[in-house]
C-alpha atoms as a PDB file:
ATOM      1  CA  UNK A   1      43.274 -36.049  16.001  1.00  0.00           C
ATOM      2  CA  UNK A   2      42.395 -32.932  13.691  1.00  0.00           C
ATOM      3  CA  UNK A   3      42.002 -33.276   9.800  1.00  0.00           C
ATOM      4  CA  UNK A   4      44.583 -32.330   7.639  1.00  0.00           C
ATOM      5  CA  UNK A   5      44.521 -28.368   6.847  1.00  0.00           C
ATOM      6  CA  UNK A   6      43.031 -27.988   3.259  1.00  0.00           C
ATOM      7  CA  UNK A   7      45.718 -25.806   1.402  1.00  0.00           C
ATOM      8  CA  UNK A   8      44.093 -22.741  -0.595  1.00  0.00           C
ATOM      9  CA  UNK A   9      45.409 -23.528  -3.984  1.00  0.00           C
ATOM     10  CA  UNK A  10      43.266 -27.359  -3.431  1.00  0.00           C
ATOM     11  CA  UNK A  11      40.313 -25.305  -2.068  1.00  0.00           C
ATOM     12  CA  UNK A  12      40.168 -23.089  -4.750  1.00  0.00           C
ATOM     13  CA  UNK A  13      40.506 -26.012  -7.296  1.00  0.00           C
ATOM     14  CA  UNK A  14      37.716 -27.890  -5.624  1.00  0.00           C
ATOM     15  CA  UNK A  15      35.500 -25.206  -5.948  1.00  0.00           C
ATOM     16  CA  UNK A  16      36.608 -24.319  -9.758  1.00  0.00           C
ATOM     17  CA  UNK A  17      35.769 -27.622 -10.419  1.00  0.00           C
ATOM     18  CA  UNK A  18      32.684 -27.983  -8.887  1.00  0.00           C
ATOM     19  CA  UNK A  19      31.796 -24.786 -11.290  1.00  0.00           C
ATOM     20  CA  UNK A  20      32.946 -26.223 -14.294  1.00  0.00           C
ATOM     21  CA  UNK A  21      30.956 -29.333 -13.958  1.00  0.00           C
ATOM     22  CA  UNK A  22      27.785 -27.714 -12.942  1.00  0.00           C
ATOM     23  CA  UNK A  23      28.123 -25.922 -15.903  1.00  0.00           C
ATOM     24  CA  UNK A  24      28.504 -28.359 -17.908  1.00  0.00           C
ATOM     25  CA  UNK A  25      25.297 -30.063 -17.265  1.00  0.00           C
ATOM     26  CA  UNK A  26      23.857 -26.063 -16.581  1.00  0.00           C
ATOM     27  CA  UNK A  27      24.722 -25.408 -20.735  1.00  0.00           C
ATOM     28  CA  UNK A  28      22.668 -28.746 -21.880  1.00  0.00           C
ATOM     29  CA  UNK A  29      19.549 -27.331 -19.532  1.00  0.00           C
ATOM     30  CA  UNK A  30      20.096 -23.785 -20.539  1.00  0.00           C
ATOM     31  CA  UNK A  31      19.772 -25.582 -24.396  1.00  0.00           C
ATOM     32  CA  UNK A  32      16.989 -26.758 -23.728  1.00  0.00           C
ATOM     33  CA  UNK A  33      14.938 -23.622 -22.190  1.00  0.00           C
ATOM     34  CA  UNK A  34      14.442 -25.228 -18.749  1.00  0.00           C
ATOM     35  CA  UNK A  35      13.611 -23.642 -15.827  1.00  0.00           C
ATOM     36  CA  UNK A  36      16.854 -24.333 -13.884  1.00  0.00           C
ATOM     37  CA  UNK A  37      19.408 -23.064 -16.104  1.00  0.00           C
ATOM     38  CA  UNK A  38      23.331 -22.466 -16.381  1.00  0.00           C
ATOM     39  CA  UNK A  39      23.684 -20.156 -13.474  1.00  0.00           C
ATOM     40  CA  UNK A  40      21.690 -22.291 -11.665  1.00  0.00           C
ATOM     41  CA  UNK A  41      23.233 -25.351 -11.779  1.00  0.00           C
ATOM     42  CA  UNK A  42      26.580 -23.641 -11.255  1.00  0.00           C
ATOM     43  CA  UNK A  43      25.295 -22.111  -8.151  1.00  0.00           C
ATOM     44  CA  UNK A  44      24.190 -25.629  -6.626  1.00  0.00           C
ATOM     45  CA  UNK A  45      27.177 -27.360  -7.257  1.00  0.00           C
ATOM     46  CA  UNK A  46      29.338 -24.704  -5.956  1.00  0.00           C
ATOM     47  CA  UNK A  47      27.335 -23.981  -3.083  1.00  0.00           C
ATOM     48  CA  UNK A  48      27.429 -28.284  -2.359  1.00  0.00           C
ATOM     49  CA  UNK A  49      31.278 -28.393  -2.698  1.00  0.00           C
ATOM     50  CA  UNK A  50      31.872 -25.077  -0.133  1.00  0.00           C
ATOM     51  CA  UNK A  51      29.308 -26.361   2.258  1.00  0.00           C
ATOM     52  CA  UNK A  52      30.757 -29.838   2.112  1.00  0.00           C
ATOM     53  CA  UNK A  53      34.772 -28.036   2.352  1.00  0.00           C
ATOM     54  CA  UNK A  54      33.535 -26.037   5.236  1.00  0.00           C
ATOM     55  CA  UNK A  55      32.119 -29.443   7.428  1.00  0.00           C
ATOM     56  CA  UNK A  56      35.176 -31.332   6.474  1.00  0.00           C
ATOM     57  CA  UNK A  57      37.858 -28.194   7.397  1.00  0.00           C
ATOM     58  CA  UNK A  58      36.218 -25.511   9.024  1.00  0.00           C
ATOM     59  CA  UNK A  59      35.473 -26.909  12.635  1.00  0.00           C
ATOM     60  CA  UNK A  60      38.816 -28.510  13.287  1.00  0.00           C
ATOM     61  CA  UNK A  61      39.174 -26.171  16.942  1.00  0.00           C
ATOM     62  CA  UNK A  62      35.993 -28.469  17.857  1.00  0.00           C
ATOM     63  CA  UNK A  63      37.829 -31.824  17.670  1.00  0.00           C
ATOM     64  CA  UNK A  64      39.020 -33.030  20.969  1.00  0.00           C
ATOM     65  CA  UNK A  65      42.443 -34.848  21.579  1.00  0.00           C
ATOM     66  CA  UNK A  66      42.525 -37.772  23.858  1.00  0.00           C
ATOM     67  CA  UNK A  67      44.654 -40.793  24.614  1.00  0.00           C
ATOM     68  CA  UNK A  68      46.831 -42.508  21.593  1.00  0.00           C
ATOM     69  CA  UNK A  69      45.042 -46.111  20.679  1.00  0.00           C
ATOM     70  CA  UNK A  70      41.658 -44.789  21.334  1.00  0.00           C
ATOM     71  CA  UNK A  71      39.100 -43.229  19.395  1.00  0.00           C
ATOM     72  CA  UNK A  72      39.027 -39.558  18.491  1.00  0.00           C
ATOM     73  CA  UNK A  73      35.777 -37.887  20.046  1.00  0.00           C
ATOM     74  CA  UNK A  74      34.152 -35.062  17.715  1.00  0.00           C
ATOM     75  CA  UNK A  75      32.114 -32.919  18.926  1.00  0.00           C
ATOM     76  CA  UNK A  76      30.688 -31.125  15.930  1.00  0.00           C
ATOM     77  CA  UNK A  77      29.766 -34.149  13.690  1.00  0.00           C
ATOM     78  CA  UNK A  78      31.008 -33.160   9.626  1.00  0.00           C
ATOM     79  CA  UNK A  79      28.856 -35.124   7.850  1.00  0.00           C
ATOM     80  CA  UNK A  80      26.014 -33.234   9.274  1.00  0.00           C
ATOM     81  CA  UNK A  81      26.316 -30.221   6.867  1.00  0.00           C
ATOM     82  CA  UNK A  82      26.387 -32.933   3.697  1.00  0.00           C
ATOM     83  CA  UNK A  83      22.965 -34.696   4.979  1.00  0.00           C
ATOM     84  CA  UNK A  84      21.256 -31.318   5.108  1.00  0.00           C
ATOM     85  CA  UNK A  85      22.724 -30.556   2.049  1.00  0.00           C
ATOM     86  CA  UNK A  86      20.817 -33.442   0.476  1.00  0.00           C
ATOM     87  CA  UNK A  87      17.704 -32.727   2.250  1.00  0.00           C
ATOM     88  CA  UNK A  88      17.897 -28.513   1.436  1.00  0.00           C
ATOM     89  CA  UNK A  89      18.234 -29.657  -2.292  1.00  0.00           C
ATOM     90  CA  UNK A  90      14.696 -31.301  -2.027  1.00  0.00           C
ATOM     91  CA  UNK A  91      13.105 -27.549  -1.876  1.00  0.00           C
ATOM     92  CA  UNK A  92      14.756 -26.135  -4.518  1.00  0.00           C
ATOM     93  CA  UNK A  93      14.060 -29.106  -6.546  1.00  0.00           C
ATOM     94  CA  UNK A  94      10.670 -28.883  -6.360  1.00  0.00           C
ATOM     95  CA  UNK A  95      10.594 -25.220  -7.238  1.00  0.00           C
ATOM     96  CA  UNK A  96      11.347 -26.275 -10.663  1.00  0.00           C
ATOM     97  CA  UNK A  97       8.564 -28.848 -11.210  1.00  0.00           C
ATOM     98  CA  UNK A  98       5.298 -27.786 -12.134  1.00  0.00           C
ATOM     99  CA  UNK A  99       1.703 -28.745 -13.738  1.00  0.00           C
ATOM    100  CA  UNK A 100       0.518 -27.214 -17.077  1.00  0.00           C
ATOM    101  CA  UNK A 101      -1.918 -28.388 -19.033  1.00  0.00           C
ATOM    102  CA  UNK A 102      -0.473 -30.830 -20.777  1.00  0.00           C
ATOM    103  CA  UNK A 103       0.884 -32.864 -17.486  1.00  0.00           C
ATOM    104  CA  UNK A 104       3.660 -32.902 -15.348  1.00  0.00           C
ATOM    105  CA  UNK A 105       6.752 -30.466 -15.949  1.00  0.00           C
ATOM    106  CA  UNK A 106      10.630 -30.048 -14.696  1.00  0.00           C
ATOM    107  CA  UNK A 107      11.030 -33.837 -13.124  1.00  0.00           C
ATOM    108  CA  UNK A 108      14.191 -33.570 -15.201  1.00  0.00           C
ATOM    109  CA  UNK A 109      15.383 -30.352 -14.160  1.00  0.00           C
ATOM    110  CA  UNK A 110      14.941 -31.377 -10.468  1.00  0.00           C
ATOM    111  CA  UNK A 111      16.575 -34.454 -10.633  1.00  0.00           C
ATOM    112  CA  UNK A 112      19.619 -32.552 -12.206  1.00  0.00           C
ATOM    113  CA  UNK A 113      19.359 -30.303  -9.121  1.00  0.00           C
ATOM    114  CA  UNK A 114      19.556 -33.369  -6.929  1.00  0.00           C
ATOM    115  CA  UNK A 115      22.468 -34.642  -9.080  1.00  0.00           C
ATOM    116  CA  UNK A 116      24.455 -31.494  -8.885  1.00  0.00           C
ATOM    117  CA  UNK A 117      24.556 -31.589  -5.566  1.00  0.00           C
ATOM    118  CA  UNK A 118      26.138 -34.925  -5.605  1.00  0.00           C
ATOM    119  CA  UNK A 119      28.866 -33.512  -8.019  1.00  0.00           C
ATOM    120  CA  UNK A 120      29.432 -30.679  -5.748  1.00  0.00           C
ATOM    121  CA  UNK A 121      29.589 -32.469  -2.427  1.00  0.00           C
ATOM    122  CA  UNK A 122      32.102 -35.301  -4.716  1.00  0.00           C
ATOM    123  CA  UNK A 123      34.261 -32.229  -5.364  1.00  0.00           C
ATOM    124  CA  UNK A 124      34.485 -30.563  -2.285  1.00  0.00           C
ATOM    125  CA  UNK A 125      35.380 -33.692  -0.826  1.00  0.00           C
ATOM    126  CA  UNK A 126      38.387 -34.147  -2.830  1.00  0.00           C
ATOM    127  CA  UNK A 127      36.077 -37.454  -4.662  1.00  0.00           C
ATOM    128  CA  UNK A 128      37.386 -35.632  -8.484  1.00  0.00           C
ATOM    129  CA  UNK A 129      37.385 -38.956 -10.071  1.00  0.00           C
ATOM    130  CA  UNK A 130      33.546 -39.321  -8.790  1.00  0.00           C
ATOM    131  CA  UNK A 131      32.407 -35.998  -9.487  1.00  0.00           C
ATOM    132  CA  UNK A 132      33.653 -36.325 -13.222  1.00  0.00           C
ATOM    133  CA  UNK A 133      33.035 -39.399 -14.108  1.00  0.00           C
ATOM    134  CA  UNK A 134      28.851 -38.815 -12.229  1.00  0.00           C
ATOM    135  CA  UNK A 135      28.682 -35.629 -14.393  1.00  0.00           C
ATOM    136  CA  UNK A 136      29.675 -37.739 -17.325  1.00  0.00           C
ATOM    137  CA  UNK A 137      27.140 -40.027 -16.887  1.00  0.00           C
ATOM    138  CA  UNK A 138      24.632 -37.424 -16.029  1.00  0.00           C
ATOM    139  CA  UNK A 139      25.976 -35.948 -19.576  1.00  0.00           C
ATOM    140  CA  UNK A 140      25.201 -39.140 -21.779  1.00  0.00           C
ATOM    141  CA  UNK A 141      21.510 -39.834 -19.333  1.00  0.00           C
ATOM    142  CA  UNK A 142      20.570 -36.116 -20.817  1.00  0.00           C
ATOM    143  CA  UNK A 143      21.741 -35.621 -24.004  1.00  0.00           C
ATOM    144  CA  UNK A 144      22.293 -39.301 -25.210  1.00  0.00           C
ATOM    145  CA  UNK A 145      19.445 -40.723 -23.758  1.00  0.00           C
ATOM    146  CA  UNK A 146      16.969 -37.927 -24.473  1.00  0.00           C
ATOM    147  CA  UNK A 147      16.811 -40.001 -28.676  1.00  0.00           C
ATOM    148  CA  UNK A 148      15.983 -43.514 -26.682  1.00  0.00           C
ATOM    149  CA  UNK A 149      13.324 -41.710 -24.564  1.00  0.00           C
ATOM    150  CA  UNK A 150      11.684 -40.018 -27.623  1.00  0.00           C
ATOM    151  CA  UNK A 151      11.219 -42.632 -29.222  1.00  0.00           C
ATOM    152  CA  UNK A 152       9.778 -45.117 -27.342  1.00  0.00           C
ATOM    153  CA  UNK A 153       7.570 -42.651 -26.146  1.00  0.00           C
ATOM    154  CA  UNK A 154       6.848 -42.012 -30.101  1.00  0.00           C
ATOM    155  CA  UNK A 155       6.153 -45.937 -30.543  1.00  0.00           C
ATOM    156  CA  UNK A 156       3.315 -45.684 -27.535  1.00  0.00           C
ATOM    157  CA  UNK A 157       2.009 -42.068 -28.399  1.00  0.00           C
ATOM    158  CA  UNK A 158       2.356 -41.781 -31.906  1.00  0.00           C
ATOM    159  CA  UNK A 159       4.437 -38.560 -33.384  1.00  0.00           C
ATOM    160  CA  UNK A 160       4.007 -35.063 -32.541  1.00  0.00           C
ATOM    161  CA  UNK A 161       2.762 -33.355 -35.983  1.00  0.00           C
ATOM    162  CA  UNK A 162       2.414 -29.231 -35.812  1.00  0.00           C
ATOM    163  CA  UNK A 163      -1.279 -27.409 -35.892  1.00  0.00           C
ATOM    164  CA  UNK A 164      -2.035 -24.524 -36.609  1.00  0.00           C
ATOM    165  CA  UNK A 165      -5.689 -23.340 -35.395  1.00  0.00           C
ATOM    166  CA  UNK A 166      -7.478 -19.929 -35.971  1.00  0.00           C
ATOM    167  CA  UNK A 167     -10.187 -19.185 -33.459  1.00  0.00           C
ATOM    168  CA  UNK A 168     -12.583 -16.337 -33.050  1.00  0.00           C
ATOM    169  CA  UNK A 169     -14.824 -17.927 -30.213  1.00  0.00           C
ATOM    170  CA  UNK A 170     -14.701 -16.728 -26.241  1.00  0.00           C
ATOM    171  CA  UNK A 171     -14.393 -19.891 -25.393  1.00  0.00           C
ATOM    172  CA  UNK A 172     -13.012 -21.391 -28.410  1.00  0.00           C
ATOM    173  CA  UNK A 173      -9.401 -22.084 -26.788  1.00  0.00           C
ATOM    174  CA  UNK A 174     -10.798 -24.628 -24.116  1.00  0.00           C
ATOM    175  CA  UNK A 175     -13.049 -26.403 -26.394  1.00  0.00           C
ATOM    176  CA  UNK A 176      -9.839 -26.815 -28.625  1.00  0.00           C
ATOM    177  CA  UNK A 177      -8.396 -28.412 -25.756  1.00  0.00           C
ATOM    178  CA  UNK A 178     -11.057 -30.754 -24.169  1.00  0.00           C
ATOM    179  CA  UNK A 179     -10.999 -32.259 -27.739  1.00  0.00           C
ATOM    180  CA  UNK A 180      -7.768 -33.053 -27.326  1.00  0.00           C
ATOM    181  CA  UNK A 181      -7.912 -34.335 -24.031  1.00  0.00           C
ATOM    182  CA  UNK A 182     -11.442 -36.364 -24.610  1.00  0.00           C
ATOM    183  CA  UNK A 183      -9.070 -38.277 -27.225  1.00  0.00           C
ATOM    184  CA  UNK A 184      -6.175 -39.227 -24.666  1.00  0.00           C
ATOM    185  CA  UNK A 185      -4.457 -36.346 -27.001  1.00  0.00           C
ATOM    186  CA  UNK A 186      -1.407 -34.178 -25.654  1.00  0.00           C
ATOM    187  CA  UNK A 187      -0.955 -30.384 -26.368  1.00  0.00           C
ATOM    188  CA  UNK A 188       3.437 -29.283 -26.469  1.00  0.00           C
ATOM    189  CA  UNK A 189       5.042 -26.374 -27.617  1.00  0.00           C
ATOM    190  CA  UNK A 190       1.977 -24.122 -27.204  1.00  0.00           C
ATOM    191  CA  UNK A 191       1.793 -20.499 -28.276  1.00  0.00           C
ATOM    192  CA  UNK A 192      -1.190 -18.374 -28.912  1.00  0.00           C
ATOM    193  CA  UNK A 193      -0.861 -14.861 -30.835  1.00  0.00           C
ATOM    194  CA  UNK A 194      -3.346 -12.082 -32.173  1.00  0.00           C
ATOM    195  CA  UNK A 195      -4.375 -12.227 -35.574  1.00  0.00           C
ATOM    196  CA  UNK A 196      -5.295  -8.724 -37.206  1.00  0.00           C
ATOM    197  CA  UNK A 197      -8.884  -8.459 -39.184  1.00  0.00           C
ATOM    198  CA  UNK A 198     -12.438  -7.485 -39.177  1.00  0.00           C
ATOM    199  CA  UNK A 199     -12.952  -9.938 -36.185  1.00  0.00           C
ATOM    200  CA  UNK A 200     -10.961 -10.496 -32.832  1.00  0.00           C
ATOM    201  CA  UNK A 201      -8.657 -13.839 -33.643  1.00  0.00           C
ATOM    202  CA  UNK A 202      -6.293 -15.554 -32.514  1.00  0.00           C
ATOM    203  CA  UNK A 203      -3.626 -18.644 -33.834  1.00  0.00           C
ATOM    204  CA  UNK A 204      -3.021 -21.024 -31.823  1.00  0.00           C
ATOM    205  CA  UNK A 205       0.278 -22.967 -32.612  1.00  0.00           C
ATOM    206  CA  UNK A 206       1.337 -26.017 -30.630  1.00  0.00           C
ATOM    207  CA  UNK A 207       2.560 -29.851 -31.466  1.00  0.00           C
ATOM    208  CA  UNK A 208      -0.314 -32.712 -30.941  1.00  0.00           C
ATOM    209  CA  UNK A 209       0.641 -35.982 -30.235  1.00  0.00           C
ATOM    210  CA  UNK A 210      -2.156 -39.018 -30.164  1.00  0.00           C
ATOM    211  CA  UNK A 211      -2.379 -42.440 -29.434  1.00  0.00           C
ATOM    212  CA  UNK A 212      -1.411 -45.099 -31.526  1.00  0.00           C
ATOM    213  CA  UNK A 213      -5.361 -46.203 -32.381  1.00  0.00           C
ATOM    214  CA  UNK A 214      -6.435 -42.168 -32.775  1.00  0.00           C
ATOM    215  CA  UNK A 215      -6.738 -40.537 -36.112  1.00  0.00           C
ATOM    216  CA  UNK A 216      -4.709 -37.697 -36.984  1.00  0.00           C
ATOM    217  CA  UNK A 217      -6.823 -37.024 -40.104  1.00  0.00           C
ATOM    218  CA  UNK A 218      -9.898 -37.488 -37.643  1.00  0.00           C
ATOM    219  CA  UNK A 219      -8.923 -34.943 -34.897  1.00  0.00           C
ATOM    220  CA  UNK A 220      -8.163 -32.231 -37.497  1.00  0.00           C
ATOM    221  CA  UNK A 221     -11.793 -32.833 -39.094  1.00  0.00           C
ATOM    222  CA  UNK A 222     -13.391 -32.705 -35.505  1.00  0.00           C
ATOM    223  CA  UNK A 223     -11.188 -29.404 -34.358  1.00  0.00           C
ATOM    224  CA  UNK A 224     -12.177 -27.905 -37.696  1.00  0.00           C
ATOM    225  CA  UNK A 225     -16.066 -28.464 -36.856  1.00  0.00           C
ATOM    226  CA  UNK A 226     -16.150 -26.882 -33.439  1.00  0.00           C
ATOM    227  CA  UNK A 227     -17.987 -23.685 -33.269  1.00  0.00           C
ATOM    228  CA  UNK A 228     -15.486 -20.826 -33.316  1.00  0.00           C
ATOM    229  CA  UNK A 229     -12.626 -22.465 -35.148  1.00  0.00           C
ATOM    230  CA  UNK A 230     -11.786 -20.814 -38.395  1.00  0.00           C
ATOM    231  CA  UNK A 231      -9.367 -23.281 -39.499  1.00  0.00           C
ATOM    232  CA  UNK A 232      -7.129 -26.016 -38.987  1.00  0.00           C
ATOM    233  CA  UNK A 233      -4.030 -26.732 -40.558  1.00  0.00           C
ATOM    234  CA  UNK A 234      -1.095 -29.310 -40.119  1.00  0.00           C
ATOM    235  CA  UNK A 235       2.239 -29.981 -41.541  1.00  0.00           C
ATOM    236  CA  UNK A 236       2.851 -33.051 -42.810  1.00  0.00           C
ATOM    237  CA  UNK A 237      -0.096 -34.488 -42.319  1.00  0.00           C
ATOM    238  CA  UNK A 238      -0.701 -38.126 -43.940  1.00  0.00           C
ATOM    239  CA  UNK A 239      -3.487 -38.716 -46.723  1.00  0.00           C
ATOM    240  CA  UNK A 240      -6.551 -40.151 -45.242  1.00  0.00           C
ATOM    241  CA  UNK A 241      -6.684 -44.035 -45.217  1.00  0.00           C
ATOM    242  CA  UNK A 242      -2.852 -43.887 -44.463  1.00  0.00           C
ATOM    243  CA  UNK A 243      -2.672 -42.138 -40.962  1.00  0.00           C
ATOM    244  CA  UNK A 244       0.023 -44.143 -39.185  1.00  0.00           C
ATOM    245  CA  UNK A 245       0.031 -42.358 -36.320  1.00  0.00           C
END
């Protein structure tokens, strides 16, 4: 007993869809400046859906016919190509995630990955109702979710305020950031840039987030004693006596 034969106008649509759903999910990452982009995501779940078309339809010489009322034997074993598909997505997943200095980056990006695969394996198997509806859901975990998940992570962390830090110091960067650290502080957003004068400087720009029982007003007045800093400024910083953060 062979598989039906997959006509080329349903191939083709499988596929198309598989490409319109990675990008949508590929547009909200690509938004966001993440590693794994647009073309990226499109490329997975394309790549899922033809591998998972090609296991389903492409070995149908290997099936064997035997005896009506008994069970088909298969030689070549389609579900094969899907498992490794799931396994394969594991590497390029974990291209994406990497360490910086202020902790753990692209677990969100790889999980996508992994998800897109999903959708594209849905839609090459003909699943359209599952591979829409999962990249719907994967659409309101990203975009709607992303609100919920900043702020409860505001309500343990306190907000992120913007600094802006002129050093002159050799080694006036890392002491800027051990201070942070020493204070359970978190460094996002960071950029550093030349400032032209009589002296080599440079700004440092990033967002600081503290704990709820650390001192805005505090850190600022210990970043602005260490030896090379300039000065320290912040928007929106609260008077002292009313730091809420």
């Amino acid at each position: 007993m062979k598989p039906p034969d997959l006509p080329e106008l349903e191939l083709v649509l499988r596929l198309v869809l598989a490409a319109l759903l990675g990008a949508v999910i590929g547009v909200e990452r690509e938004w966001r400046d993440r590693t794994a982009g647009l073309r990226t995501h499109m490329l997975v779940c394309v790549g899922s859906a033809a591998f998972t078309i090609v296991s389903a339809y492409g070995f149908q010489d290997w099936y064997i016919q035997v005896p009506t009322g008994t069970r088909p034997a298969i030689v070549s074993d389609p579900t094969r190509i899907a498992a490794q598909i799931v396994t394969g997505i594991g590497f390029l997943g974990a291209g994406a995630i990497f360490r910086s200095d202020d902790g753990v980056r692209g677990l969100t990006t790889a999980a996508s990955l992994w998800m897109m695969a999903a959708i594209g394996l849905s839609a090459g198997a003909g699943y359209y109702e599952l591979a829409v509806a999962t990249t719907v859901i994967m659409l309101l975990i990203l975009v709607a979710l992303r609100q919920v998940s900043g702020r409860i992570r505001s309500v343990n962390r306190g907000e992120h305020t913007p600094l802006e830090v002129i050093v002159s110091g050799p080694t006036s960067i890392g002491d800027v950031f051990d201070a942070v650290a020493k204070h359970s502080g978190t460094v996002s957003d960071f950029t550093a840039s030349v400032v032209r004068g009589d002296k080599p400087t440079r700004k440092l720009a990033f967002d600081l987030c503290l704990p709820t029982d650390e001192s805005l007003v505090d850190m600022v007045g210990r970043l602005a004693m260490l030896e090379g800093v300039d000065s320290v400024s912040a928007r929106d910083m609260p008077a002292p006596g009313n730091d809420l953060s």
